[in-house]
N, C-alpha and C. Protein backbone atom coordinates (compact mmCIF):
# COMPACT_ATOMS: atom_id res chain seq x y z
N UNK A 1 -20.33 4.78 -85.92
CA UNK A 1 -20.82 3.49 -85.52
C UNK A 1 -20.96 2.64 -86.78
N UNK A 2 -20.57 1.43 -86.65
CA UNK A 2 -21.03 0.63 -88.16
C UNK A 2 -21.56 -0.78 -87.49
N UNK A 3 -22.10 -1.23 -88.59
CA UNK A 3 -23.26 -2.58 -88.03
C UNK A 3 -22.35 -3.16 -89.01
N UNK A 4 -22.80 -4.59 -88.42
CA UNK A 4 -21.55 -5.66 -89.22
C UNK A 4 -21.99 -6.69 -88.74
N UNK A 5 -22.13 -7.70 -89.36
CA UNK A 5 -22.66 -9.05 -89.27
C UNK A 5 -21.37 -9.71 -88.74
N UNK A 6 -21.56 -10.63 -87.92
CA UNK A 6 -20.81 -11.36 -87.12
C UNK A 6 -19.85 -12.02 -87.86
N UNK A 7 -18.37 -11.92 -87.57
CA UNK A 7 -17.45 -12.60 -88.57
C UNK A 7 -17.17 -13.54 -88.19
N UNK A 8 -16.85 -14.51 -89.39
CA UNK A 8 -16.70 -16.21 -89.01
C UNK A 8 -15.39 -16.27 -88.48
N UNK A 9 -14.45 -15.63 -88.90
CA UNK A 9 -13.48 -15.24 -88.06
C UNK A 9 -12.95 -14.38 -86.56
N UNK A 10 -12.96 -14.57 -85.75
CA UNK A 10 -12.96 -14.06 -84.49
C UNK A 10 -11.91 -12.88 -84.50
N UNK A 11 -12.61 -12.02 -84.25
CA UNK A 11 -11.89 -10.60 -84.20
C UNK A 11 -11.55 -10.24 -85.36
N UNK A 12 -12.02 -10.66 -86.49
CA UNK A 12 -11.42 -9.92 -87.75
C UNK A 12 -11.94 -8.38 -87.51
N UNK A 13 -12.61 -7.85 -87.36
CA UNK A 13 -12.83 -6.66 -86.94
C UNK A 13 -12.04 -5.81 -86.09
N UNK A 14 -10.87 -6.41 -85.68
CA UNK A 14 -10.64 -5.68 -84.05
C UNK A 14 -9.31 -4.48 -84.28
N UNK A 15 -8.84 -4.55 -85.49
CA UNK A 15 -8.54 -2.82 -85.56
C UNK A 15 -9.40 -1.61 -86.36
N UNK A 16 -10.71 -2.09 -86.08
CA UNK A 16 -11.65 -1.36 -86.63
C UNK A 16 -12.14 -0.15 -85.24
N UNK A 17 -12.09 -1.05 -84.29
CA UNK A 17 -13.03 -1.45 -82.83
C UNK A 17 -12.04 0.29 -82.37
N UNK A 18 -10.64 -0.53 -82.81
CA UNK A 18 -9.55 0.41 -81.82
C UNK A 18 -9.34 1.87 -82.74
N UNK A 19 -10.04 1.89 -83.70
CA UNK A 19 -9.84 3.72 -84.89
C UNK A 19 -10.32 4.46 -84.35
N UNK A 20 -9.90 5.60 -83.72
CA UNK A 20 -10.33 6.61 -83.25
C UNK A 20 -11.54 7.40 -83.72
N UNK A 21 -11.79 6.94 -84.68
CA UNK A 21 -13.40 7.97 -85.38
C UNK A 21 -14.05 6.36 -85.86
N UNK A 22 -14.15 5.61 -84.88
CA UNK A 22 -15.18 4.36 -84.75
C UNK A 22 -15.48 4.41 -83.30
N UNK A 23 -17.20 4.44 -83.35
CA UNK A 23 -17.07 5.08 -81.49
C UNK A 23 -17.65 3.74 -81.09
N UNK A 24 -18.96 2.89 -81.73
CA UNK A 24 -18.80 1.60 -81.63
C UNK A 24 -19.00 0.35 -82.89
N UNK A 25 -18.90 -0.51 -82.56
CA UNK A 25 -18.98 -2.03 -83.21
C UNK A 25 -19.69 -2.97 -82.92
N UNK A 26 -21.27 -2.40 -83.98
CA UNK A 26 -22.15 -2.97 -83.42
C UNK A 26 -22.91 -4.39 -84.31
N UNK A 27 -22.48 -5.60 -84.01
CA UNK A 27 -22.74 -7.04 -84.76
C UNK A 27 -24.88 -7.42 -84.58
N UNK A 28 -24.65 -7.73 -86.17
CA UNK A 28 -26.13 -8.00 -86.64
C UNK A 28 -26.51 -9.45 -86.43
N UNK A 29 -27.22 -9.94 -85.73
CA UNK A 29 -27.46 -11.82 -85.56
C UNK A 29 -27.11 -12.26 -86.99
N UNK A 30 -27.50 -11.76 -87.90
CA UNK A 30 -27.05 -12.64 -89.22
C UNK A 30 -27.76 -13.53 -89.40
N UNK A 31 -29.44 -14.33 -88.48
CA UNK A 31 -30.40 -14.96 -88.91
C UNK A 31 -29.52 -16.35 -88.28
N UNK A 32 -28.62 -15.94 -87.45
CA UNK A 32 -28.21 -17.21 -86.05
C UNK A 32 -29.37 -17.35 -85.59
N UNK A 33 -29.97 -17.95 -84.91
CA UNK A 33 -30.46 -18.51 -83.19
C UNK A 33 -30.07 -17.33 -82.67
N UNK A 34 -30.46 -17.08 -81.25
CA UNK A 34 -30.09 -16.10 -79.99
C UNK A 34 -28.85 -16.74 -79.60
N UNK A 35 -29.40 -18.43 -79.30
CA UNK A 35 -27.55 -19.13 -78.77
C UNK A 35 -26.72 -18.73 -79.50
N UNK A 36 -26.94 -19.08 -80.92
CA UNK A 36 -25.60 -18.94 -81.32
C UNK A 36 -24.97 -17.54 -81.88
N UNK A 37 -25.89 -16.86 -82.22
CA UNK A 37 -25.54 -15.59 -82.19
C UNK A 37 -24.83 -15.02 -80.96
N UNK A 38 -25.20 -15.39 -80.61
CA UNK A 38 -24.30 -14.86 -78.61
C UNK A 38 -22.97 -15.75 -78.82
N UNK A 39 -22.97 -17.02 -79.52
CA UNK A 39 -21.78 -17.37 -79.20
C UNK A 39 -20.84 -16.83 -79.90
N UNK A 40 -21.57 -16.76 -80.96
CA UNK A 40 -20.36 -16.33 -81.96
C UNK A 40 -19.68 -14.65 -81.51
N UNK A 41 -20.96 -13.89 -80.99
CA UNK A 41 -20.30 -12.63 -80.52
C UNK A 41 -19.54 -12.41 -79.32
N UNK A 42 -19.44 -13.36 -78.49
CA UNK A 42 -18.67 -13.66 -77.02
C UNK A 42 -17.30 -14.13 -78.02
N UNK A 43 -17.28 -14.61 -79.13
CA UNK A 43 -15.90 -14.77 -79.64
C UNK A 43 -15.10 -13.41 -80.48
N UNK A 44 -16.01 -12.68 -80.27
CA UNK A 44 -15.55 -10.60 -80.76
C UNK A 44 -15.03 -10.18 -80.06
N UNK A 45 -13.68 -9.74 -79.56
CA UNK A 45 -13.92 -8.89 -78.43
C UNK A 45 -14.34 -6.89 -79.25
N UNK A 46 -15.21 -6.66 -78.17
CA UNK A 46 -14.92 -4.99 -78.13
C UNK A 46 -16.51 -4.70 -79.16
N UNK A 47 -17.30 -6.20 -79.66
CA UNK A 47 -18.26 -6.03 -80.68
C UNK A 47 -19.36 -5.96 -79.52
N UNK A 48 -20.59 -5.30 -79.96
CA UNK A 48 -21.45 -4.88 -79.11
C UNK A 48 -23.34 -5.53 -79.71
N UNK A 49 -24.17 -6.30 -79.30
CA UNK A 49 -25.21 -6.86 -79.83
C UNK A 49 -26.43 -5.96 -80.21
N UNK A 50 -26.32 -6.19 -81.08
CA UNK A 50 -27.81 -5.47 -82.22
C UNK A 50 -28.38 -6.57 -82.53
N UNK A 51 -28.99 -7.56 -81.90
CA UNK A 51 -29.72 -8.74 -82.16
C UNK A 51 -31.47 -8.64 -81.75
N UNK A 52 -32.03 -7.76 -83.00
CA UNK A 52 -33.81 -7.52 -82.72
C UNK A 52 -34.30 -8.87 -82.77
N UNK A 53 -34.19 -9.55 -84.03
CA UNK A 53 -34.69 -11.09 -84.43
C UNK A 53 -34.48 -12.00 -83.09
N UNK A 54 -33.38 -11.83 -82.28
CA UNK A 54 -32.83 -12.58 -81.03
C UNK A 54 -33.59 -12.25 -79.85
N UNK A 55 -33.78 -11.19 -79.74
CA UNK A 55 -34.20 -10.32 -78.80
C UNK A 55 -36.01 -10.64 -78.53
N UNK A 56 -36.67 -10.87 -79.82
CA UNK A 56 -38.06 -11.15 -79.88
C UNK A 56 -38.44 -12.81 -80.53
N UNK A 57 -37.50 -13.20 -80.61
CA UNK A 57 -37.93 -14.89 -81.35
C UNK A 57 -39.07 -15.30 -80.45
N UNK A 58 -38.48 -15.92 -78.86
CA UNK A 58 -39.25 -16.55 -78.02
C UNK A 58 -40.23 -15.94 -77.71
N UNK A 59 -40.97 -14.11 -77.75
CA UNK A 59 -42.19 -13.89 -77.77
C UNK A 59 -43.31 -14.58 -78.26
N UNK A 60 -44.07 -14.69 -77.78
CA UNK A 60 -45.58 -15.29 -78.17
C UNK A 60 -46.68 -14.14 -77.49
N UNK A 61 -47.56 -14.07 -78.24
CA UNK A 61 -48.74 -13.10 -78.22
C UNK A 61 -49.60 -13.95 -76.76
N UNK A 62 -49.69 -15.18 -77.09
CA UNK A 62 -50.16 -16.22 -75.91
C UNK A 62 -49.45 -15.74 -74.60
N UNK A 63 -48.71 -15.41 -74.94
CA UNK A 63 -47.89 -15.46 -73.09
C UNK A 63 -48.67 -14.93 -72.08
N UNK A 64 -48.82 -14.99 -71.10
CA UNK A 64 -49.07 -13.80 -70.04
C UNK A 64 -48.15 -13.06 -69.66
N UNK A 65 -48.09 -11.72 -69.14
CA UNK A 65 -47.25 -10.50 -68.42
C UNK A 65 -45.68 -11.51 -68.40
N UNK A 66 -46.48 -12.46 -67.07
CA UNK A 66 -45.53 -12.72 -66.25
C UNK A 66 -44.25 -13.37 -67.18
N UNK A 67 -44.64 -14.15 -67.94
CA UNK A 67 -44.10 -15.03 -69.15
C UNK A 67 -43.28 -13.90 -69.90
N UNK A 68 -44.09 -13.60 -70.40
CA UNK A 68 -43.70 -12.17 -71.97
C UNK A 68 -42.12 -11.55 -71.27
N UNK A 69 -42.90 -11.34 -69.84
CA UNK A 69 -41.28 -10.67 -69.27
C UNK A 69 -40.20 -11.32 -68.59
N UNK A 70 -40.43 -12.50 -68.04
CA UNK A 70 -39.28 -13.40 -67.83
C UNK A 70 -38.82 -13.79 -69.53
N UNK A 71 -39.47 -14.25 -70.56
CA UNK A 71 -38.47 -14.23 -71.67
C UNK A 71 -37.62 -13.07 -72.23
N UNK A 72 -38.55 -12.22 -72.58
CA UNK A 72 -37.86 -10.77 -72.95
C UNK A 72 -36.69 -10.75 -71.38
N UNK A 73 -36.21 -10.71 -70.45
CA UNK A 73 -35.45 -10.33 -69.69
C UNK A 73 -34.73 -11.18 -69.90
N UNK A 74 -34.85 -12.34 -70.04
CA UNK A 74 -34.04 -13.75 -70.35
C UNK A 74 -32.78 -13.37 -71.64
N UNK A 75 -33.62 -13.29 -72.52
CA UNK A 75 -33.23 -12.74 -73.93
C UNK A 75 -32.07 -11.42 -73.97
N UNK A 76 -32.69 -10.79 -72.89
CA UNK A 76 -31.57 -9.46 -72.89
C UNK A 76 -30.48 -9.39 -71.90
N UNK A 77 -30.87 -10.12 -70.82
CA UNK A 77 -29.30 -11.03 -70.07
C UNK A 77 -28.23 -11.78 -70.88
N UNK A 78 -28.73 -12.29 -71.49
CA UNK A 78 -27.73 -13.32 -73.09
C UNK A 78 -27.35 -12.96 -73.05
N UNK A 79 -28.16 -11.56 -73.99
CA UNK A 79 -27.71 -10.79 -75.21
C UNK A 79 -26.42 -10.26 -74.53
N UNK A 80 -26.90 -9.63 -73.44
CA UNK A 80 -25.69 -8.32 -72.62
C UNK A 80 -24.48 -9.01 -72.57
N UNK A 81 -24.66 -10.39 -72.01
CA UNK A 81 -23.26 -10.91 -71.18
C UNK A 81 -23.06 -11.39 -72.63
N UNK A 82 -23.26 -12.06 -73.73
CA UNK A 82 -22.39 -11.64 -75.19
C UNK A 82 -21.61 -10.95 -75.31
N UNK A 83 -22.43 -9.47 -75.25
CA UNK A 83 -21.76 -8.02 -75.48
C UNK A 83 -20.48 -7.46 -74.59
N UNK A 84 -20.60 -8.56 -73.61
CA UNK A 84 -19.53 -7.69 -72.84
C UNK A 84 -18.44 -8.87 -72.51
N UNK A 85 -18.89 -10.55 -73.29
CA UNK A 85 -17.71 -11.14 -72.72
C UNK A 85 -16.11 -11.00 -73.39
């Protein structure tokens, strides 16, 4: 598995993705936004999201339940459909 910060180039990674002793290709936000970190990784194919900073930005300690978990679920719908467009 290797972590790799999102390339400004789209798919420069992508005979990495396809090496048989690379099982995945997993992209670091790089200190994007959640948007744009997602965008830029919907332009990877085969790269997979490791975005913690993305994943917890919109938390607030203030929230209630109900809040805390419609963002956190929010956040990890993105993230996924990134990962898999």
């Amino acid at each position: 598995m290797l972590k790799l910060s999102i390339p400004v180039e789209p798919n420069l990674y992508k005979s990495l993705i396809g090496h048989p002793k690379v099982i995945r290709l997993v992209a670091l936000s790089g200190g994007y936004s959640t948007e744009d970190a997602c965008a830029e990784l919907a332009k990877n194919e085969g790269m997979i999201a490791s975005f913690s900073r993305g994943l917890l930005q919109d938390l607030r300690v203030s929230q209630s339940d109900e809040e805390f978990d419609a963002v956190l679920g929010g956040a990890i719908d993105q993230i996924y459909r990134a990962s898999i467009a």
